[in-house]
Protein backbone atom coordinates (compact mmCIF):
# COMPACT_ATOMS: atom_id res chain seq x y z
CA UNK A 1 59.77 -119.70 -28.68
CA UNK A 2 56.36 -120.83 -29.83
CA UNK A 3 54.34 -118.44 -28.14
CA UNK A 4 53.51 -114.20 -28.33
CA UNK A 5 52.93 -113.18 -24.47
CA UNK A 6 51.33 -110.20 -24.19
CA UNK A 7 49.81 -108.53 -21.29
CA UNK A 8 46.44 -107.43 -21.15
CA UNK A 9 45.35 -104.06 -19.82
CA UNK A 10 45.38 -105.81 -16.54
CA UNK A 11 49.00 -106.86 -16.26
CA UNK A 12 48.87 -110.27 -14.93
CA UNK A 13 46.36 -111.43 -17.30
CA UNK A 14 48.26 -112.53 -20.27
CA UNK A 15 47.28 -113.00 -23.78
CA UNK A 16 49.02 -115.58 -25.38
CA UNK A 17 48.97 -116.55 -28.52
CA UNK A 18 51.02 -119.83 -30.15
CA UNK A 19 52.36 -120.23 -33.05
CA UNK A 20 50.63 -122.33 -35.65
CA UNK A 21 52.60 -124.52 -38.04
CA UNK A 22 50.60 -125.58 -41.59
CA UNK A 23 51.38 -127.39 -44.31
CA UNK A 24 49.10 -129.73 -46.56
CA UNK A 25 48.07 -131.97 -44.24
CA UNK A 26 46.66 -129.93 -41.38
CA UNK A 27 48.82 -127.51 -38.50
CA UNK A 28 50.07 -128.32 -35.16
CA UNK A 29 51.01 -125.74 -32.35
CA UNK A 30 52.31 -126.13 -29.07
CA UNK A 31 49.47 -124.64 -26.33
CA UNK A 32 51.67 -124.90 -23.72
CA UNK A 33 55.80 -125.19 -22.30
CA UNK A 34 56.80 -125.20 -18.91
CA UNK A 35 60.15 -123.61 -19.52
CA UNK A 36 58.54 -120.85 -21.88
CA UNK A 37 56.00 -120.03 -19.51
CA UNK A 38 58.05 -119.73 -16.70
CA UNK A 39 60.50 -117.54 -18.63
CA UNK A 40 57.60 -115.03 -18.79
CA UNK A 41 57.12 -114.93 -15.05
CA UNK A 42 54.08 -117.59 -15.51
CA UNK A 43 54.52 -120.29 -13.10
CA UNK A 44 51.48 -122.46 -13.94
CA UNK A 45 51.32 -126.43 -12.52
CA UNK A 46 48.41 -127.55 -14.44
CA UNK A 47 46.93 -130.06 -11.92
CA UNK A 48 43.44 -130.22 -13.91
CA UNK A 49 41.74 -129.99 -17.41
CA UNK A 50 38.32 -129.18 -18.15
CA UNK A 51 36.10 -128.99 -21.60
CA UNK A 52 33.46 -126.64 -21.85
CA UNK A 53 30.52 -126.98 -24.48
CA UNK A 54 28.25 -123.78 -24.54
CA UNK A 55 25.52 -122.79 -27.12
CA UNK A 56 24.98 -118.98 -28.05
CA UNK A 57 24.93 -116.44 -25.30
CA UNK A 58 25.21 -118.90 -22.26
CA UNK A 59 27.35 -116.81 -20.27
CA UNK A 60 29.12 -118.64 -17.46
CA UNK A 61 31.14 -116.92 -14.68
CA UNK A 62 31.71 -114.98 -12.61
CA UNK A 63 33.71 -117.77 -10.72
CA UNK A 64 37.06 -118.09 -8.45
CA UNK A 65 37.90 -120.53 -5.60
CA UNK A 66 39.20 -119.33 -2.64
CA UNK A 67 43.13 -120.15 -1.02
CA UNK A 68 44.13 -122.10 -0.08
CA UNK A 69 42.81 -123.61 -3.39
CA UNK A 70 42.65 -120.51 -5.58
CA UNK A 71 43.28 -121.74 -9.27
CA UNK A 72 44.94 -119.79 -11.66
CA UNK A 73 43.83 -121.27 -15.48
CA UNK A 74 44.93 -120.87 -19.15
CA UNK A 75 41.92 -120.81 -21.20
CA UNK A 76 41.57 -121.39 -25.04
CA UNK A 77 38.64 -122.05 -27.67
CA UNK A 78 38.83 -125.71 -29.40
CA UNK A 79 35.65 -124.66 -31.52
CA UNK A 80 33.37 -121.66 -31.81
CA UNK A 81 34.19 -118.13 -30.37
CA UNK A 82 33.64 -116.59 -26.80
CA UNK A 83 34.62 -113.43 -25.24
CA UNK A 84 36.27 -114.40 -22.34
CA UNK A 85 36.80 -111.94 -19.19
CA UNK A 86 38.84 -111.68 -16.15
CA UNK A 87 38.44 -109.70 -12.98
CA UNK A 88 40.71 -108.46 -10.54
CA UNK A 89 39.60 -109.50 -7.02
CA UNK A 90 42.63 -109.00 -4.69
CA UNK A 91 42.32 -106.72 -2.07
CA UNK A 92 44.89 -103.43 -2.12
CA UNK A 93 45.31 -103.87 -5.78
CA UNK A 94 45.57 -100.98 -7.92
CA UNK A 95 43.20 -102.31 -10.25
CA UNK A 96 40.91 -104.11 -7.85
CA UNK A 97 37.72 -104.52 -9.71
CA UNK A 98 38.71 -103.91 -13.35
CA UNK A 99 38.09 -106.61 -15.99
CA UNK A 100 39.74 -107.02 -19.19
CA UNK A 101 37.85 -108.98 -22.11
CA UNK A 102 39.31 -110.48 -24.78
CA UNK A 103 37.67 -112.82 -28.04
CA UNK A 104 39.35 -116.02 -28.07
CA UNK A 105 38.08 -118.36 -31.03
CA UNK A 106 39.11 -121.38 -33.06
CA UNK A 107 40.17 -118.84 -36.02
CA UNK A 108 42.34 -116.32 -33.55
CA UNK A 109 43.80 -119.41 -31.47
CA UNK A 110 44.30 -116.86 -28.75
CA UNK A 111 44.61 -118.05 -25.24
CA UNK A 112 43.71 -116.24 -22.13
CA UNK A 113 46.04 -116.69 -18.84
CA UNK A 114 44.27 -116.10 -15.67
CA UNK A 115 46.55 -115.96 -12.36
CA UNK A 116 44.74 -116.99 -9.31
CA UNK A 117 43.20 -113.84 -7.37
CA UNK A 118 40.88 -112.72 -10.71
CA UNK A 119 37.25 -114.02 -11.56
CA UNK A 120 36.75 -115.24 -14.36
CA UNK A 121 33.67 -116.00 -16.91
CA UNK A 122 32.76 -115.93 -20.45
CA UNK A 123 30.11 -115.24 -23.00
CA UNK A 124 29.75 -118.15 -25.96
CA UNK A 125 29.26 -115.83 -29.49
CA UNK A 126 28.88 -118.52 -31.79
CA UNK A 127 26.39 -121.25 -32.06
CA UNK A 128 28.34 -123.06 -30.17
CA UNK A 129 31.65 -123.12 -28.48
CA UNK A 130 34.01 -125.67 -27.11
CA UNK A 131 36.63 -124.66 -24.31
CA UNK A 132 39.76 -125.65 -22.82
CA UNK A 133 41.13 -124.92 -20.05
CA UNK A 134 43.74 -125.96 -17.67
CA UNK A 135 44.00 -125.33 -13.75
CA UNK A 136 46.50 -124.90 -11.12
CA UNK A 137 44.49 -126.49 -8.79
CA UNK A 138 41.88 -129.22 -8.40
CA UNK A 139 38.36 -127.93 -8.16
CA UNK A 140 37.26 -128.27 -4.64
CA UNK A 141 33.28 -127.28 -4.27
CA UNK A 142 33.41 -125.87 -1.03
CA UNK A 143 35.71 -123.19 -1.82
CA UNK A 144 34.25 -122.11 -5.01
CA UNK A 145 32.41 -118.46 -5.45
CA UNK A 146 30.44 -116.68 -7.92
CA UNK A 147 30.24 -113.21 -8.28
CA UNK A 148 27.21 -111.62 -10.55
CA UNK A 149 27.88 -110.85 -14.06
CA UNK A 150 26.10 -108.24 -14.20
CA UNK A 151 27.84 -106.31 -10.87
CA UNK A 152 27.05 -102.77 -11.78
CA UNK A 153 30.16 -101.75 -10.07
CA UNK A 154 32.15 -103.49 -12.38
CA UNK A 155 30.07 -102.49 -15.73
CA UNK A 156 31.31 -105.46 -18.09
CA UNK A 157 30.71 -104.62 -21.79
CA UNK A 158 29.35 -108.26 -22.05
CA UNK A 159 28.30 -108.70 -25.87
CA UNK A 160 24.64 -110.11 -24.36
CA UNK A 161 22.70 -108.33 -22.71
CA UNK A 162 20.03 -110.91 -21.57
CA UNK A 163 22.47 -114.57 -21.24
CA UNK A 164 21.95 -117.86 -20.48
CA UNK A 165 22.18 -118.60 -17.35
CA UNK A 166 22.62 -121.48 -14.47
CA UNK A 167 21.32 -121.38 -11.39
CA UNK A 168 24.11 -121.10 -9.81
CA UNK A 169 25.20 -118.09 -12.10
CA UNK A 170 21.89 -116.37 -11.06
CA UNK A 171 22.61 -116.37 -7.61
CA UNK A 172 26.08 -114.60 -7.58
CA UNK A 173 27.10 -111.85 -5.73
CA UNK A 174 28.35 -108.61 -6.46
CA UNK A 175 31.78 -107.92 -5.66
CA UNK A 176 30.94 -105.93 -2.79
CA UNK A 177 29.84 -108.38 -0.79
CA UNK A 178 31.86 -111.38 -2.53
CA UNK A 179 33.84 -113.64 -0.11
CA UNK A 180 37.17 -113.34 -1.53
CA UNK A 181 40.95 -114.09 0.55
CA UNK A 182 43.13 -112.94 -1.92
CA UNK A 183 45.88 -110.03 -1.00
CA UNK A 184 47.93 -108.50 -3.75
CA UNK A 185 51.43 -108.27 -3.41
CA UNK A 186 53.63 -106.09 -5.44
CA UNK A 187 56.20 -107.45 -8.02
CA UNK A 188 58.68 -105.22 -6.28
């Protein structure tokens, strides 16, 4: 299998890490398999990709579309570093409003695995950053969400303290009194 799956401290966010072939003439690694992901209880239909080009501490986030879009999304770094952060946001979960942060850069080729029902933002660390990501659903405008990155209820460690931010950004919400349709439902 070309990939390392390993949870996170939130269980359904997934670290995954492929394997990267070298030789002479460059490397090559697989970011993602169907049939490998699946395997791991991962069920992602990538229906859209986006790029992401950030300078230093633009911090983007804390964003989620609502069901009957929601869109779960496997993120990775192209160039540059970030430290990239997911949120639980489903109602009756155990770990409803814990985050889990992980550094995912063109040197660590980490990838981050974000199921629908979790937030999810990140901080750029270097000079500039370039990110992938792929979605399970199309964006759709109207049923997209921000929550504030700087929610005192959910205390992020973010690495910057005073970001970059959009508008948009500025003018989340905290999770308190965040629209959010998302239920969690037990593996069992």
């Amino acid at each position: 299998m070309p990939f390392d799956f390993k949870p996170s401290v939130l269980p359904e966010v997934i670290v995954v890490e492929p394997r990267f072939f070298s030789d002479t003439r460059g490397g090559f690694a697989e970011i993602f398999r169907h049939s490998d992901f699946l395997a791991q209880g991962i069920d992602l239909t990538v229906l859209q990709g986006n790029l992401s080009v950030s300078s230093k501490d633009v911090l983007r986030g804390l964003h989620y579309q609502l069901n009957p879009r929601s869109q779960a999304k496997l993120v990775s770094v192209l160039k540059g570093e970030v430290f990239d952060v997911a949120v639980d946001i489903r109602r009756g979960s155990p770990t409803f409003g814990a985050w889990v942060g992980e550094r995912l850069s063109e040197v660590n080729r980490k990838m981050l695995y974000v199921p629908a029902g979790f937030a999810h933002g990140f901080c750029t660390l270097s000079d500039e950053a370039e990110i992938i990501y792929y979605c399970s659903a199309e964006y759709a405008p109207d049923l997209e969400r921000c929550i504030i990155w700087n929610d005192p209820d959910l205390n992020i460690a973010w690495p910057e303290k005073s970001p970059v931010l959009s508008p948009r950004d500025k003018e989340g919400v905290p999770l308190a009194n965040a629209q959010i349709n998302f239920e969690y439902r037990s593996a069992q």
